[in-house]
PDB file of N, CA and C in Angstrom:
ATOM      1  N   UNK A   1      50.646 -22.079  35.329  1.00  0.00           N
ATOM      2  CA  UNK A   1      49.373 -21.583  34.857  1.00  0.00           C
ATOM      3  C   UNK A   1      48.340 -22.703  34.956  1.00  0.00           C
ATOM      4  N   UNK A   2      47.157 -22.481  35.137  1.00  0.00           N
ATOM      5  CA  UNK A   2      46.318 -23.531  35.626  1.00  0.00           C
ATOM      6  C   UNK A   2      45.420 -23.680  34.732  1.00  0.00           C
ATOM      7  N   UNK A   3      45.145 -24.925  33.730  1.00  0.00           N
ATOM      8  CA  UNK A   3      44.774 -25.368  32.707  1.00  0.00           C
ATOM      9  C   UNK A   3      43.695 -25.801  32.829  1.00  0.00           C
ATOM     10  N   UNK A   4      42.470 -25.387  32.343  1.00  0.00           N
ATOM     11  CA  UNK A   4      41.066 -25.200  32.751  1.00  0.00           C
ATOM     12  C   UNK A   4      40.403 -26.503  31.501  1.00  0.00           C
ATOM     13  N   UNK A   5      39.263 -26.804  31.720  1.00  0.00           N
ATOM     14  CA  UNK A   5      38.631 -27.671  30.726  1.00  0.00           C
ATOM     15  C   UNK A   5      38.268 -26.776  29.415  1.00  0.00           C
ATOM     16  N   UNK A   6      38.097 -25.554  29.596  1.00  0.00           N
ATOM     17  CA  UNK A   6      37.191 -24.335  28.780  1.00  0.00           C
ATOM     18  C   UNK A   6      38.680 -23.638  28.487  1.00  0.00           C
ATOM     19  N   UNK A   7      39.637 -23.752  28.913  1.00  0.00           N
ATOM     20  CA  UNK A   7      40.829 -22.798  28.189  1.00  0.00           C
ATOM     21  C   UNK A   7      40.912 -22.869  26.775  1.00  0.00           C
ATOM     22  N   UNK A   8      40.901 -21.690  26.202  1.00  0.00           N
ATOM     23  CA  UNK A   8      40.812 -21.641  24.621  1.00  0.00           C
ATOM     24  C   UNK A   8      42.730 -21.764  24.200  1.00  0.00           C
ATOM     25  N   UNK A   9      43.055 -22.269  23.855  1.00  0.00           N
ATOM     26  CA  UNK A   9      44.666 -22.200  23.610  1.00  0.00           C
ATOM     27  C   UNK A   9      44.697 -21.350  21.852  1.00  0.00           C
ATOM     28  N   UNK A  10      45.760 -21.024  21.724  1.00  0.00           N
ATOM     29  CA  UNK A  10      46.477 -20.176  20.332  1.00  0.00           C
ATOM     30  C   UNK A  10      47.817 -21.306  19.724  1.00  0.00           C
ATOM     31  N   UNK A  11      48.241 -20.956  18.747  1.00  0.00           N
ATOM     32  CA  UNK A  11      50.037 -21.643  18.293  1.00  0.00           C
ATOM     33  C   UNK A  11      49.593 -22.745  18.392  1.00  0.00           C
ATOM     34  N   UNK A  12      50.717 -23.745  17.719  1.00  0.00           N
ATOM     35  CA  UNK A  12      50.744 -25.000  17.628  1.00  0.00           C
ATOM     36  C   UNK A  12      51.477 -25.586  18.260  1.00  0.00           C
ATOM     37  N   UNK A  13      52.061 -26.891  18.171  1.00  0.00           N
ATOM     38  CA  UNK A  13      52.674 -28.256  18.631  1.00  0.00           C
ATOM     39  C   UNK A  13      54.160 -27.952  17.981  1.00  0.00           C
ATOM     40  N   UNK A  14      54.300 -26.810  17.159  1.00  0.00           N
ATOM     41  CA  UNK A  14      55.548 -26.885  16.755  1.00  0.00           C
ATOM     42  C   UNK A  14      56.178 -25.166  17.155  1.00  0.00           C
ATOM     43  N   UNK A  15      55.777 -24.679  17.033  1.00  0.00           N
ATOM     44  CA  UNK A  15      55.764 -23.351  17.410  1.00  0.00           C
ATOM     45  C   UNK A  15      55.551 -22.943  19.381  1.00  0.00           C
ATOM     46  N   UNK A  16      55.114 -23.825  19.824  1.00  0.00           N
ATOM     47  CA  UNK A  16      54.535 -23.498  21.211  1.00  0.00           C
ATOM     48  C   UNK A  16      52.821 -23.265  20.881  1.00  0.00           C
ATOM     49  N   UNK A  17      52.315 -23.664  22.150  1.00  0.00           N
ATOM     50  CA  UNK A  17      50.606 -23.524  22.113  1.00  0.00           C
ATOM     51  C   UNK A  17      51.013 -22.126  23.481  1.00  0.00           C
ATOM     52  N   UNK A  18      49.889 -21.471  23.675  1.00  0.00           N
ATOM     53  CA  UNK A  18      49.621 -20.802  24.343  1.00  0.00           C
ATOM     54  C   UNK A  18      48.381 -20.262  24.885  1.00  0.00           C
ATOM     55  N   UNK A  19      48.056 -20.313  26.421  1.00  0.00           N
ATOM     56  CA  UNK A  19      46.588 -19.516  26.490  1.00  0.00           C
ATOM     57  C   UNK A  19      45.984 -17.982  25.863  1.00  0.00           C
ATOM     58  N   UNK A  20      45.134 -18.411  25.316  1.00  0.00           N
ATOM     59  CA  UNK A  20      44.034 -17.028  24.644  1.00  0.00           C
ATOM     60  C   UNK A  20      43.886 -16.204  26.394  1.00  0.00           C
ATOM     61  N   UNK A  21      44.702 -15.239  26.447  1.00  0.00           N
ATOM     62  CA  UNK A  21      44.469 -14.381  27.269  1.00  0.00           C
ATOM     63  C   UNK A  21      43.197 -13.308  26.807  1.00  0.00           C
ATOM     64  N   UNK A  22      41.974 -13.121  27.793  1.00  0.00           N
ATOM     65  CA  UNK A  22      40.559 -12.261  27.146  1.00  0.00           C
ATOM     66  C   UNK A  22      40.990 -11.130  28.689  1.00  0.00           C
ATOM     67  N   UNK A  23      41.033  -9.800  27.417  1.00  0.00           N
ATOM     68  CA  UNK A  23      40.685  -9.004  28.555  1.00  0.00           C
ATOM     69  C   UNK A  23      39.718  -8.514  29.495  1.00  0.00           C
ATOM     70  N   UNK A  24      39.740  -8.103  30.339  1.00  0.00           N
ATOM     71  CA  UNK A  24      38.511  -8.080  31.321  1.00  0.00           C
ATOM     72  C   UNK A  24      39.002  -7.042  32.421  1.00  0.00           C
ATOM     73  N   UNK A  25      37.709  -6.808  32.963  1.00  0.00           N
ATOM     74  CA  UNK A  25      37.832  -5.744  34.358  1.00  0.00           C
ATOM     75  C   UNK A  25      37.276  -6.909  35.036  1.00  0.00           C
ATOM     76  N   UNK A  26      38.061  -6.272  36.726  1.00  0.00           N
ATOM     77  CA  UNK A  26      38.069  -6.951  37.749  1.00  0.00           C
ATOM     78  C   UNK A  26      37.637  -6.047  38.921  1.00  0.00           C
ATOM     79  N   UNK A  27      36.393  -6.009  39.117  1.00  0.00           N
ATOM     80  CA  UNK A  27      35.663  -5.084  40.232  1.00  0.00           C
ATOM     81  C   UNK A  27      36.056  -5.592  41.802  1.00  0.00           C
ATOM     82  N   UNK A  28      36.701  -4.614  42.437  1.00  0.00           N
ATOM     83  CA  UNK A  28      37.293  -4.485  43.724  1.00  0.00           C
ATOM     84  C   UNK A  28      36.055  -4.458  44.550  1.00  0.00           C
ATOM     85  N   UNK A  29      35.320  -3.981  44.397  1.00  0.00           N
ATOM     86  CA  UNK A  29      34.382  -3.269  45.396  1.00  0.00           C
ATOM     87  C   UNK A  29      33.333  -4.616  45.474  1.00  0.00           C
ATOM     88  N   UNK A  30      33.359  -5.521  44.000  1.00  0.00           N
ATOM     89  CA  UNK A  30      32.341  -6.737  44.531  1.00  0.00           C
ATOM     90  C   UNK A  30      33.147  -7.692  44.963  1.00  0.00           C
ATOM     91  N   UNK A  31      34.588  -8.147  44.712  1.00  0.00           N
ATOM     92  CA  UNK A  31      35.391  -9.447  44.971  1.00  0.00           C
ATOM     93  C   UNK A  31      35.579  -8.838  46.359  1.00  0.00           C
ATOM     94  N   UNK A  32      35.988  -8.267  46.996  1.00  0.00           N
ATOM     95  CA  UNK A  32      36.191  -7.871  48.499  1.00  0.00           C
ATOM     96  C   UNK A  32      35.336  -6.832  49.189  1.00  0.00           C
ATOM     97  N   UNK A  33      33.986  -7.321  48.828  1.00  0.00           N
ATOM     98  CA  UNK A  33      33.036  -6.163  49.738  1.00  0.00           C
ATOM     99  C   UNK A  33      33.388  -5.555  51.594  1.00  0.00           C
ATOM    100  N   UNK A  34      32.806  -4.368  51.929  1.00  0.00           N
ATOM    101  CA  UNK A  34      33.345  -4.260  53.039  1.00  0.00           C
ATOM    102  C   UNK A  34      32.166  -3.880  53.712  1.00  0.00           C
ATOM    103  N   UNK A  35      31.817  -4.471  55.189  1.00  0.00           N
ATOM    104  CA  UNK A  35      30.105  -3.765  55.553  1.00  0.00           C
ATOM    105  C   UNK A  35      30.491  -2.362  55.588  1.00  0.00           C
ATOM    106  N   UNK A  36      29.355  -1.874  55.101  1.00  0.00           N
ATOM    107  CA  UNK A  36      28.751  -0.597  55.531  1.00  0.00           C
ATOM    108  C   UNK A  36      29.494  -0.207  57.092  1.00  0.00           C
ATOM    109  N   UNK A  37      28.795  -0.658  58.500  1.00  0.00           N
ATOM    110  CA  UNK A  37      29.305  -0.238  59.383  1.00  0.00           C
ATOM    111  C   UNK A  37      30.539  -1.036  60.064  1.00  0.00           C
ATOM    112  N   UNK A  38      31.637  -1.251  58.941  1.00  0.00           N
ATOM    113  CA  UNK A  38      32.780  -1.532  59.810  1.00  0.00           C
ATOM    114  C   UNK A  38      33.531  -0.733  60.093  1.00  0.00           C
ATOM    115  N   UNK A  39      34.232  -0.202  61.519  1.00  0.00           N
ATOM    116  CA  UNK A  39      35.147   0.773  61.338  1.00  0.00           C
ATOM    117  C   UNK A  39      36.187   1.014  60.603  1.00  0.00           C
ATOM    118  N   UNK A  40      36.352   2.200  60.080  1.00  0.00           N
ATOM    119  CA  UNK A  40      37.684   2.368  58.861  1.00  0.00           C
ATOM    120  C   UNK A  40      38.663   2.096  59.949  1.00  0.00           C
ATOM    121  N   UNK A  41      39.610   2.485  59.540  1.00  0.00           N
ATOM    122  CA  UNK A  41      41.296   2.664  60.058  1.00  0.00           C
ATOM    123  C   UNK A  41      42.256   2.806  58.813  1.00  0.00           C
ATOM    124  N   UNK A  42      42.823   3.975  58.246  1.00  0.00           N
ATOM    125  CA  UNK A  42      43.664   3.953  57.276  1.00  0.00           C
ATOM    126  C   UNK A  42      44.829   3.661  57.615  1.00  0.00           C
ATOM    127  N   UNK A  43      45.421   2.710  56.521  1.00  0.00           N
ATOM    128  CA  UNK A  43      46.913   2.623  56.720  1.00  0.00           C
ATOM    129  C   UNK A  43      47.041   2.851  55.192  1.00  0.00           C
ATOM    130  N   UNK A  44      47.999   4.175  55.188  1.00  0.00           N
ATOM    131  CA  UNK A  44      48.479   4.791  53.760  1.00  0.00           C
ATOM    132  C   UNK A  44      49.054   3.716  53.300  1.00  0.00           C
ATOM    133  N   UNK A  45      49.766   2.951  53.720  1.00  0.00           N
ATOM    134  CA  UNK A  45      50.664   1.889  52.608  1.00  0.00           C
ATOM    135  C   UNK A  45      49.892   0.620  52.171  1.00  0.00           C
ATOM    136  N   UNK A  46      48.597   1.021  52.800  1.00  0.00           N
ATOM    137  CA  UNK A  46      47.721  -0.818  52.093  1.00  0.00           C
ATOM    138  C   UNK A  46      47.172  -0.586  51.150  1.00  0.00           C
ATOM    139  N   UNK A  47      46.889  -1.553  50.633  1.00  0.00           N
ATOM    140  CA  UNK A  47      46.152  -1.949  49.295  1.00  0.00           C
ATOM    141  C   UNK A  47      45.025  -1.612  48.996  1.00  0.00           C
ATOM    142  N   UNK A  48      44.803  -1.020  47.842  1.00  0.00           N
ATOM    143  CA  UNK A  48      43.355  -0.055  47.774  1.00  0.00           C
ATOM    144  C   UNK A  48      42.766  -1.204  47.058  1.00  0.00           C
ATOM    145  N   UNK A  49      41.708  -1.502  47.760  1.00  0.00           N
ATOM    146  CA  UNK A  49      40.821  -2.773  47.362  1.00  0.00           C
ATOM    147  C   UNK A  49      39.345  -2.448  46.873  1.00  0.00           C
ATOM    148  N   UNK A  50      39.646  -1.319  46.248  1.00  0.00           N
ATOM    149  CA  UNK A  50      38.281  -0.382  45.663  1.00  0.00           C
ATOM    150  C   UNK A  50      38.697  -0.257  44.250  1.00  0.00           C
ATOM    151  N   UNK A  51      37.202  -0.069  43.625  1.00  0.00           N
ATOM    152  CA  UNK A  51      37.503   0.306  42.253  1.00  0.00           C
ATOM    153  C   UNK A  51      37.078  -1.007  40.976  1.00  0.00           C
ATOM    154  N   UNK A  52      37.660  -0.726  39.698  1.00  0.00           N
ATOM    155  CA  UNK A  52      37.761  -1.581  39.044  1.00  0.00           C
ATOM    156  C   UNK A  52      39.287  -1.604  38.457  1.00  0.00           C
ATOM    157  N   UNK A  53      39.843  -2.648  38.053  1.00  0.00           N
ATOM    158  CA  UNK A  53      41.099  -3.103  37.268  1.00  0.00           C
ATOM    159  C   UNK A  53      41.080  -3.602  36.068  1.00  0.00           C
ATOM    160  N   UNK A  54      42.209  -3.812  35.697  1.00  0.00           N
ATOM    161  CA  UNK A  54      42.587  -4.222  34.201  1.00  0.00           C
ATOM    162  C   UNK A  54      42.556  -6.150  34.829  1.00  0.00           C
ATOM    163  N   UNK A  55      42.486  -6.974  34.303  1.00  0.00           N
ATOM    164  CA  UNK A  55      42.821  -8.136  34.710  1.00  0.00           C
ATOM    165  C   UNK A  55      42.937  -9.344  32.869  1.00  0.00           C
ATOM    166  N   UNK A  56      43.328 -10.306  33.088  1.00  0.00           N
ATOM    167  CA  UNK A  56      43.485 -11.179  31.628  1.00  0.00           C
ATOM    168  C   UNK A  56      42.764 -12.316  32.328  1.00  0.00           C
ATOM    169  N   UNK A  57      41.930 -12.845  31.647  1.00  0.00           N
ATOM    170  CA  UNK A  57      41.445 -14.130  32.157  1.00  0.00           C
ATOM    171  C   UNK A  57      41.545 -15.327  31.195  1.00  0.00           C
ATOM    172  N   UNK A  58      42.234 -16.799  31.611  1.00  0.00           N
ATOM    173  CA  UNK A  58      42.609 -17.204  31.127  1.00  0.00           C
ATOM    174  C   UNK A  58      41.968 -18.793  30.998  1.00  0.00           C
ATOM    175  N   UNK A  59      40.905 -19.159  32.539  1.00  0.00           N
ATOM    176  CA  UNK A  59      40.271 -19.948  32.545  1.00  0.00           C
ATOM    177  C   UNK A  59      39.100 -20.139  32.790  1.00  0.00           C
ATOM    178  N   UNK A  60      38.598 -20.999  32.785  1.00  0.00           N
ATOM    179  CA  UNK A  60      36.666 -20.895  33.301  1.00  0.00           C
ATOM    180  C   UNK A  60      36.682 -22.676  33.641  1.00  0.00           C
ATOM    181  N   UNK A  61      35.904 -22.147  35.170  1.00  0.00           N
ATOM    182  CA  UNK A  61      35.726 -23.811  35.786  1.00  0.00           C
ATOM    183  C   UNK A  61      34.315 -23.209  36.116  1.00  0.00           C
ATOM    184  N   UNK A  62      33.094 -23.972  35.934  1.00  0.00           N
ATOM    185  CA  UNK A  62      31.898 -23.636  36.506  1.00  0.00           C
ATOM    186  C   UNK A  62      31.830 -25.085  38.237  1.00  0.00           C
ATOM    187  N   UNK A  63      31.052 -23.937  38.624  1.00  0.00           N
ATOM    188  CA  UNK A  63      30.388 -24.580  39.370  1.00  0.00           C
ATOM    189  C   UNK A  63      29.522 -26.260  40.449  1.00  0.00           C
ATOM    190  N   UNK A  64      28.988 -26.500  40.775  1.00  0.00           N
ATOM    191  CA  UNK A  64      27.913 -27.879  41.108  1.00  0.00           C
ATOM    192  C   UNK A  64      26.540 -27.409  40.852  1.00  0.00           C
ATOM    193  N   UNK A  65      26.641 -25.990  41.468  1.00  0.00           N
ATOM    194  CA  UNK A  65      25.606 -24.975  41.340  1.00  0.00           C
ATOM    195  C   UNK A  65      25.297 -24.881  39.830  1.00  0.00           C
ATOM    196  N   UNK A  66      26.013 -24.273  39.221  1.00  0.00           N
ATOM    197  CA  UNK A  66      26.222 -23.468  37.901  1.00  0.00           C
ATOM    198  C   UNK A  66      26.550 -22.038  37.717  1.00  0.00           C
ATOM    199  N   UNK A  67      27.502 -21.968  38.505  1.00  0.00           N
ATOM    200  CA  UNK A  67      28.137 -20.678  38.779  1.00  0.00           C
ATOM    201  C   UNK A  67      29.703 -20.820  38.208  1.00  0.00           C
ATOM    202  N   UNK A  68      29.899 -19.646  37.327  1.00  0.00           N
ATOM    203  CA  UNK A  68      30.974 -20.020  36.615  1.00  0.00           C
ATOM    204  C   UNK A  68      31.892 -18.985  37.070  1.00  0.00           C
ATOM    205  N   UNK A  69      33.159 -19.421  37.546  1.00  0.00           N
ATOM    206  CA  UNK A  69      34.506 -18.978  38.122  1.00  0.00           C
ATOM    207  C   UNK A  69      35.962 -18.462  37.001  1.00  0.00           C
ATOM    208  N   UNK A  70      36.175 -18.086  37.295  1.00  0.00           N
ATOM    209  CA  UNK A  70      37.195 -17.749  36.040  1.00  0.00           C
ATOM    210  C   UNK A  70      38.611 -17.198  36.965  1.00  0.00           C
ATOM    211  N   UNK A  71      39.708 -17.630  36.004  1.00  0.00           N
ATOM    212  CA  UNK A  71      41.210 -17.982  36.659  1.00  0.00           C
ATOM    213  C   UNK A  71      41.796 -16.505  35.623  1.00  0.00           C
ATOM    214  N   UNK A  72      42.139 -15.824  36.343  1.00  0.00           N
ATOM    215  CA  UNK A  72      42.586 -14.314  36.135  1.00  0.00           C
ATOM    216  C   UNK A  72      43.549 -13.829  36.340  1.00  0.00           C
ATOM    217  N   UNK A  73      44.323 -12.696  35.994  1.00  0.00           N
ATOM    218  CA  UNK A  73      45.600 -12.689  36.385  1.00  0.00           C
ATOM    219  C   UNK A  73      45.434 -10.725  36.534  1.00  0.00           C
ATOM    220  N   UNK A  74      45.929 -10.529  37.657  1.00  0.00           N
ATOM    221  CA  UNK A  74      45.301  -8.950  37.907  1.00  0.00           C
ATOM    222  C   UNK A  74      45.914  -8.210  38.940  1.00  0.00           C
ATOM    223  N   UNK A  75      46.655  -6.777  38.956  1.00  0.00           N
ATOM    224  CA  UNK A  75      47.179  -6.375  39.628  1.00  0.00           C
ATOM    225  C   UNK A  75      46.279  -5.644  40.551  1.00  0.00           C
ATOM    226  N   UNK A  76      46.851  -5.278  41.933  1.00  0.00           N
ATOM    227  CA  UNK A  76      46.281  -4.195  42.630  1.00  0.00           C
ATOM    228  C   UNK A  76      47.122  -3.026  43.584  1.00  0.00           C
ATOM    229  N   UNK A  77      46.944  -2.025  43.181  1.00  0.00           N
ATOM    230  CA  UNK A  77      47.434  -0.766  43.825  1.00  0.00           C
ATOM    231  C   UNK A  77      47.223  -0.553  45.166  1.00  0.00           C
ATOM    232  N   UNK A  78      48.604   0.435  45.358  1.00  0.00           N
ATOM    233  CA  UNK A  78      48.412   0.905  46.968  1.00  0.00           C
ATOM    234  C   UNK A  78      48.165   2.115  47.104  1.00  0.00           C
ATOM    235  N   UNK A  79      47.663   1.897  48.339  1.00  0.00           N
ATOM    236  CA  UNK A  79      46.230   3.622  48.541  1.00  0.00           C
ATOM    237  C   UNK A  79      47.189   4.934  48.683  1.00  0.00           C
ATOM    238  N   UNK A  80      49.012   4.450  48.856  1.00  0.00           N
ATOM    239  CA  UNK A  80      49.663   5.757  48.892  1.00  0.00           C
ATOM    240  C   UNK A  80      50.260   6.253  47.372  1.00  0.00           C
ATOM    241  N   UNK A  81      49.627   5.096  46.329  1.00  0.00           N
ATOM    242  CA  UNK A  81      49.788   5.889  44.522  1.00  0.00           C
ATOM    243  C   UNK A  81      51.483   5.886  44.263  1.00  0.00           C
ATOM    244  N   UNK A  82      52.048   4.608  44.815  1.00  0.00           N
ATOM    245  CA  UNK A  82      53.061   3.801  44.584  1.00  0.00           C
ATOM    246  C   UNK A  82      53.221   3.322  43.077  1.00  0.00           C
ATOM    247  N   UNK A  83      54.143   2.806  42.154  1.00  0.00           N
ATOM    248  CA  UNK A  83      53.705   2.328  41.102  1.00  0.00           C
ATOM    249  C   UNK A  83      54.531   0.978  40.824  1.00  0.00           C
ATOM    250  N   UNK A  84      54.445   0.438  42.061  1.00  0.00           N
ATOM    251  CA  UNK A  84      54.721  -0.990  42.543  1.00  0.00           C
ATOM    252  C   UNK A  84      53.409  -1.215  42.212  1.00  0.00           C
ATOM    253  N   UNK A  85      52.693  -2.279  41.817  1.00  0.00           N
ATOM    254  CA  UNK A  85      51.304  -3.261  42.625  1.00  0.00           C
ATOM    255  C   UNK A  85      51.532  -4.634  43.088  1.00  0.00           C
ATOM    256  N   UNK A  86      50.739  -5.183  43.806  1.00  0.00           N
ATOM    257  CA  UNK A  86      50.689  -6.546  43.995  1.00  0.00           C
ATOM    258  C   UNK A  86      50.444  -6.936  42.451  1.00  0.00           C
ATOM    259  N   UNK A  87      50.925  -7.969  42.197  1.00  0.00           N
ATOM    260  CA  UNK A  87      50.383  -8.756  40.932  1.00  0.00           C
ATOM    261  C   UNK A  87      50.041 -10.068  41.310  1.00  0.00           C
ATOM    262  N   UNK A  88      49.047 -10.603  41.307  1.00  0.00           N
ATOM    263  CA  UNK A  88      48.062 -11.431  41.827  1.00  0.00           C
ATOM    264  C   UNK A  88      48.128 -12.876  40.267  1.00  0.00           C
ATOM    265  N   UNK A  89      48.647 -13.998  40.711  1.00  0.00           N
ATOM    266  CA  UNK A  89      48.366 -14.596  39.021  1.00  0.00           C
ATOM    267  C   UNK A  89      47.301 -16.487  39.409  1.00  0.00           C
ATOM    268  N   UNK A  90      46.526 -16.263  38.441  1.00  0.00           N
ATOM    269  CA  UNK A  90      46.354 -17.608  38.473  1.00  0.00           C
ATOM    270  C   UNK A  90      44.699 -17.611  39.876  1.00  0.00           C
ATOM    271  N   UNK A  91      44.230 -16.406  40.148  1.00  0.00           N
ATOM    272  CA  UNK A  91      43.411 -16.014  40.670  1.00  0.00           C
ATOM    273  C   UNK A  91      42.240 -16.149  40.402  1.00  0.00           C
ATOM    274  N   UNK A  92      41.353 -17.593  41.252  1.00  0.00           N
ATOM    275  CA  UNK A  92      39.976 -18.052  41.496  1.00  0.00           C
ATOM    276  C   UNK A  92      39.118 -17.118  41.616  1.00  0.00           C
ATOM    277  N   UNK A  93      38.427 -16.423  40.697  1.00  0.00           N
ATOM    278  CA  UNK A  93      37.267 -15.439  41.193  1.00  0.00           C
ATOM    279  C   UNK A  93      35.465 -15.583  40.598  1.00  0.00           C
ATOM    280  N   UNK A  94      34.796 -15.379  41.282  1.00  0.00           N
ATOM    281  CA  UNK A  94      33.968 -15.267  40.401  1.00  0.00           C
ATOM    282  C   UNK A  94      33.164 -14.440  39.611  1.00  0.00           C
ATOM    283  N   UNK A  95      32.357 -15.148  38.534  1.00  0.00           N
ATOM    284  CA  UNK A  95      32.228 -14.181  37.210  1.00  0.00           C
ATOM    285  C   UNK A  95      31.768 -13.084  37.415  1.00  0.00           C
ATOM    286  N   UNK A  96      30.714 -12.938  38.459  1.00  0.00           N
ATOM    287  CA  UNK A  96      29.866 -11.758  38.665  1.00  0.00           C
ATOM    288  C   UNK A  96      31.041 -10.598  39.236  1.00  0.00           C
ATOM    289  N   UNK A  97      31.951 -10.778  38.846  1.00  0.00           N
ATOM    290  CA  UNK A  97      33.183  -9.433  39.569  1.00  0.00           C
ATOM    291  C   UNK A  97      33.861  -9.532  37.881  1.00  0.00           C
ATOM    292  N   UNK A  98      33.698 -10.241  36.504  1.00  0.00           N
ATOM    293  CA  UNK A  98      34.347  -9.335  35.760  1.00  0.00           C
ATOM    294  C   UNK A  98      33.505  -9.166  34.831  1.00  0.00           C
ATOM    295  N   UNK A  99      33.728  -8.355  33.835  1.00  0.00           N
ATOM    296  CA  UNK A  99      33.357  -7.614  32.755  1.00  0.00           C
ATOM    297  C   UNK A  99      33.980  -7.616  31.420  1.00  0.00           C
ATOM    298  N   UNK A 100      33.884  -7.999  30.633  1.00  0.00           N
ATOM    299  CA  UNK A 100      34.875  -8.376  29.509  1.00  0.00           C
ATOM    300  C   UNK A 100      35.225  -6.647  28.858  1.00  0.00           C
ATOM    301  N   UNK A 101      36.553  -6.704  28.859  1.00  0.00           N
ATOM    302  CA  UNK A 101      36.869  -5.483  28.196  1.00  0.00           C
ATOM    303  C   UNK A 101      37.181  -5.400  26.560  1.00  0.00           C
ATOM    304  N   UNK A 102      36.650  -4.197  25.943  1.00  0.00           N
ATOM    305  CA  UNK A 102      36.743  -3.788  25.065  1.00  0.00           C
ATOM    306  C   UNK A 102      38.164  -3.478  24.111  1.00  0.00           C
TER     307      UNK A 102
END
């Protein structure tokens, strides 16, 4: 797990510490945009890279800019409604793709 300057930790030194997992959505449609005019081609067994997800975010590294990135952990489904997903962990994204969930 990748230990951020901004990671909020839980538990103690005697018990175990642990990362404050914050829930959040993880928007498909902005982390992997697709142009407008690229040709489709379906393949039923790939990865539906649309939508929004469930994801836990666990770190925050900003920027040089000041753009702040956050280390996430988030599955993604396949377009044939499998209930396998990829599970993706420890995932560089940035902020403007999540949403803190309720």
């Amino acid at each position: 797990m990748i230990n951020s300057p901004f990671t909020q930790w839980e538990g103690d030194d005697l018990h175990g510490r642990r990362p404050v997992l914050t829930s959040v959505w993880v928007n498909l449609d902005i982390l992997f945009p697709r142009p407008a005019d690229a040709p489709r081609h379906v393949i039923e067994t790939g990865l539906d890279l649309t939508g929004v997800v469930p994801g836990r975010l666990h770190g925050r590294f900003p920027s040089i800019e000041g753009d702040w990135y956050g280390i996430v952990n988030y599955e993604i489904g396949y377009a044939d409604g499998r209930r396998d997903k990829l599970h993706l962990v420890d995932q560089f994204v940035p902020f403007n793709v999540l949403r803190k969930r309720e």
